[in-house]
C-alpha atoms as a PDB file:
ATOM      1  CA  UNK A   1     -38.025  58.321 -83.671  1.00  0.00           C
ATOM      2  CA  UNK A   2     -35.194  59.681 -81.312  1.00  0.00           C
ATOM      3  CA  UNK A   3     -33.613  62.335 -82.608  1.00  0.00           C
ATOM      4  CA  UNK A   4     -31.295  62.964 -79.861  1.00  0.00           C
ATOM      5  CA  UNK A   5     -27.663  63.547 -80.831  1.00  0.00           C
ATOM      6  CA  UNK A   6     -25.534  60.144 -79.931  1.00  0.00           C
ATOM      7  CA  UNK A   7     -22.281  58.934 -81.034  1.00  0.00           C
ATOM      8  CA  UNK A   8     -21.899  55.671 -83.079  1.00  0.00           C
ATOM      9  CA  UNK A   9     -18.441  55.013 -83.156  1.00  0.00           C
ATOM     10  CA  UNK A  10     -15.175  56.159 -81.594  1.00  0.00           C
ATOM     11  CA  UNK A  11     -11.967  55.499 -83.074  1.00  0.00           C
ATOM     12  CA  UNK A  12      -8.300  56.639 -81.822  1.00  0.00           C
ATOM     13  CA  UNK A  13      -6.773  58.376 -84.993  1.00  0.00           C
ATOM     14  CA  UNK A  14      -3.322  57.766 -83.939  1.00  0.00           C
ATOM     15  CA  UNK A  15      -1.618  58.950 -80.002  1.00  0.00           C
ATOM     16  CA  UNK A  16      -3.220  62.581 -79.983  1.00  0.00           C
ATOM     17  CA  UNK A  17      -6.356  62.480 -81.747  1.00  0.00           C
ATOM     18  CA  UNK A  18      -9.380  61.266 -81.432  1.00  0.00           C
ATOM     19  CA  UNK A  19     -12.331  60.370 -84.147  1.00  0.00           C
ATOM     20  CA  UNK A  20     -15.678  60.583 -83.068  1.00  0.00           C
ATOM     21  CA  UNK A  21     -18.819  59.562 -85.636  1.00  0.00           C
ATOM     22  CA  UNK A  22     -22.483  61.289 -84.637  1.00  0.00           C
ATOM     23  CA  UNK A  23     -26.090  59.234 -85.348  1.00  0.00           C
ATOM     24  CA  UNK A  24     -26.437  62.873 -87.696  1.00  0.00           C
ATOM     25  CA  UNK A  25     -23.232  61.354 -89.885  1.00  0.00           C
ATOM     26  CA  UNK A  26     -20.996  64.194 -88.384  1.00  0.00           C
ATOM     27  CA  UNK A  27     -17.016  63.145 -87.991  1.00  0.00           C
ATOM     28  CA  UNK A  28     -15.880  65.234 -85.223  1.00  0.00           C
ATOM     29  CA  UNK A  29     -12.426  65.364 -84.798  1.00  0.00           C
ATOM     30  CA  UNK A  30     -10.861  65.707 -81.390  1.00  0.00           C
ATOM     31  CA  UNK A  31      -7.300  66.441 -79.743  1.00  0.00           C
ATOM     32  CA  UNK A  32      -7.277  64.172 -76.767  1.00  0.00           C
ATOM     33  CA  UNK A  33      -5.894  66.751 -74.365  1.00  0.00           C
ATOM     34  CA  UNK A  34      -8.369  69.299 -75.485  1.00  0.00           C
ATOM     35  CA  UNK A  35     -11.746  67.182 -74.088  1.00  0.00           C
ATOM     36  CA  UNK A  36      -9.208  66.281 -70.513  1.00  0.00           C
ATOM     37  CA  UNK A  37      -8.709  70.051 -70.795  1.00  0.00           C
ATOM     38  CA  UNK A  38     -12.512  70.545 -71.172  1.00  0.00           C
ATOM     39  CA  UNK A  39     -13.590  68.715 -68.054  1.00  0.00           C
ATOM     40  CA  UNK A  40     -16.383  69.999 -65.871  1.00  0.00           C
ATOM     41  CA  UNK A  41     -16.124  67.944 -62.947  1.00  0.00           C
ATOM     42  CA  UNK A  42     -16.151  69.318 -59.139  1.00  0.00           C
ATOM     43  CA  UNK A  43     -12.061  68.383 -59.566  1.00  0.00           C
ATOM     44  CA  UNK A  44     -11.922  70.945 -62.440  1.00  0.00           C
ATOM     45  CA  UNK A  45     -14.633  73.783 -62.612  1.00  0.00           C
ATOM     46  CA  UNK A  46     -15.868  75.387 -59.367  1.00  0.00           C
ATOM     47  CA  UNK A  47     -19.142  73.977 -58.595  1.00  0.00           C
ATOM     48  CA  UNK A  48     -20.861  77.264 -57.322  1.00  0.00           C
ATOM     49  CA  UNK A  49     -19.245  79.840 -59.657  1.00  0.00           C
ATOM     50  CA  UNK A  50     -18.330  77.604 -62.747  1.00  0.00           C
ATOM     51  CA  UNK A  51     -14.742  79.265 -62.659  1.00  0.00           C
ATOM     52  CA  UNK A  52     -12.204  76.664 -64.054  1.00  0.00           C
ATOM     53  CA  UNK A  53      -9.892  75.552 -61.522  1.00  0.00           C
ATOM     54  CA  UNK A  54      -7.870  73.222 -62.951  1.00  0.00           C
ATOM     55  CA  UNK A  55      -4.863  73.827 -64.581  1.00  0.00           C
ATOM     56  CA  UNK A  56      -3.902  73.575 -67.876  1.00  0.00           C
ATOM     57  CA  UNK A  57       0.237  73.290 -66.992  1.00  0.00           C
ATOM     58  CA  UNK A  58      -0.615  70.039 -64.504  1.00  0.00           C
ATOM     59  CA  UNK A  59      -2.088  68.180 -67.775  1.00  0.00           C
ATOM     60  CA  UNK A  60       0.810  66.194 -69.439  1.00  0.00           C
ATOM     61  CA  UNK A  61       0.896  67.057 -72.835  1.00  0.00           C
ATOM     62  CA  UNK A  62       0.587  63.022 -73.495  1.00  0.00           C
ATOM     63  CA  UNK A  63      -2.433  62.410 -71.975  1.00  0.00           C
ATOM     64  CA  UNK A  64      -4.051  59.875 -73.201  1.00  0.00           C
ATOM     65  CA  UNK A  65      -8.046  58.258 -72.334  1.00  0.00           C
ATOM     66  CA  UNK A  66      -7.550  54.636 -71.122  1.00  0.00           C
ATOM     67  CA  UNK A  67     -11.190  53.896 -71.019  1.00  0.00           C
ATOM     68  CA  UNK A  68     -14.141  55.239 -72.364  1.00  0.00           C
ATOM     69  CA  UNK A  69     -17.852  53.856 -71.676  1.00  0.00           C
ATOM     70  CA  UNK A  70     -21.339  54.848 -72.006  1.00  0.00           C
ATOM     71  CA  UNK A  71     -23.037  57.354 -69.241  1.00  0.00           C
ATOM     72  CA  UNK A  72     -26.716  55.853 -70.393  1.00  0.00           C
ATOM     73  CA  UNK A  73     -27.790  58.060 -73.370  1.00  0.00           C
ATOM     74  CA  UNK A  74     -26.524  61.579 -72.970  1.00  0.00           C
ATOM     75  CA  UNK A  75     -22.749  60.862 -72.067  1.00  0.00           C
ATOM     76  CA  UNK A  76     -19.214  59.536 -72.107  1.00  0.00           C
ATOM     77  CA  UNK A  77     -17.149  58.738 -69.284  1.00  0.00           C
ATOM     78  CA  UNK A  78     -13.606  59.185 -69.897  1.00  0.00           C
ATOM     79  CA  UNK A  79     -10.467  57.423 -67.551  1.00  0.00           C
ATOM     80  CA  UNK A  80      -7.621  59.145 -68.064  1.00  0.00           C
ATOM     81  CA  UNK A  81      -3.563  58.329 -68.460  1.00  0.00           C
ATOM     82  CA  UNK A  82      -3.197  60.774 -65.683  1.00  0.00           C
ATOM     83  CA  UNK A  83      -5.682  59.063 -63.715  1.00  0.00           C
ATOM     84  CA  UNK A  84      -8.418  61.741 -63.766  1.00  0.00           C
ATOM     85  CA  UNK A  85     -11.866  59.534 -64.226  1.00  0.00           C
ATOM     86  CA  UNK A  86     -14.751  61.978 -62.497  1.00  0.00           C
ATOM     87  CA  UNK A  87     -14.831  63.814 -65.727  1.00  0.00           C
ATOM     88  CA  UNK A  88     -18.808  62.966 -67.567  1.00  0.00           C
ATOM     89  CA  UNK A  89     -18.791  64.728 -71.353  1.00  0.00           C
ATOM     90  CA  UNK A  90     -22.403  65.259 -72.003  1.00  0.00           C
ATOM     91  CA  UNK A  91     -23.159  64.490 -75.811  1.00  0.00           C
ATOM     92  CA  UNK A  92     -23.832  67.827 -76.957  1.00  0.00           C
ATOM     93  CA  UNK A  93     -21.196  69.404 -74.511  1.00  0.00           C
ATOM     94  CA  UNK A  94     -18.491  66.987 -76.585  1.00  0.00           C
ATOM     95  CA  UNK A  95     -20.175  68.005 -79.549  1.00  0.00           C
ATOM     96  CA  UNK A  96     -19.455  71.442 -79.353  1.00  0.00           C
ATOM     97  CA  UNK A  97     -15.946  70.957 -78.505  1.00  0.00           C
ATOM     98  CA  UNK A  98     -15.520  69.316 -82.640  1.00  0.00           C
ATOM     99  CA  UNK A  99     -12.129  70.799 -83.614  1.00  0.00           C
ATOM    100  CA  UNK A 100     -13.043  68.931 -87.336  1.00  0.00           C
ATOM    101  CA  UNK A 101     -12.647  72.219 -90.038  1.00  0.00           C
ATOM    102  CA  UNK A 102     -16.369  72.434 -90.496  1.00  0.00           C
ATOM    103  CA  UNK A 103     -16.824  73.405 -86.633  1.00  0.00           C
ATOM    104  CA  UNK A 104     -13.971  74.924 -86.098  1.00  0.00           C
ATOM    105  CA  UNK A 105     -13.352  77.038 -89.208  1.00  0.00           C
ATOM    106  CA  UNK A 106      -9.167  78.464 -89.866  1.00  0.00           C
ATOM    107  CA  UNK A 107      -9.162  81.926 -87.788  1.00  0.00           C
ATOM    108  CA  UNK A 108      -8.278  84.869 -90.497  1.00  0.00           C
END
């Protein structure tokens, strides 16, 4: 049996927000401009010193994906509104980014 973490369904929860379901029954929960924000492309982190180089101010706040397929079984590629599309999300890279109040807990 495979145990590797996948996603089985996306679903847009509305302009902002996106709803991602894991094969472990997780719901993430996702602000779309967070995972452009997130990208680790050449275009956005510096390949040789992993410094992020792209800028959060040049995102528009409405970003939005426009198409999202399958990078065989460890990925999503994302197309963006702003026309970013180099961007891969590994699964557990995405996974990690869950903003859903189990993984991301209020801040006291």
């Amino acid at each position: 049996m495979n145990s590797a973490l996948a996603p089985t369904e996306l679903r847009q929860l509305g302009p902002t927000k996106l709803g991602v379901i894991w094969n472990d029954n997780h719901s993430s929960l996702y602000s779309v401009r967070n995972i452009r924000l997130e990208c680790r492309c050449a275009n956005c982190v510096d390949e040789w010193s992993r410094e992020k180089i792209l800028k959060p101010e040049t995102i528009p706040m409405d970003v939005k994906p426009v198409k999202i397929e399958s990078v065989g079984r460890y990925a999503l590629k994302i197309d963006w509104s702003d026309g970013h599309n180099t961007g891969i999300y590994p699964f557990d890279a995405l996974r990690k980014l869950c903003e859903c109040p189990t993984c991301q807990p209020p801040k006291k």
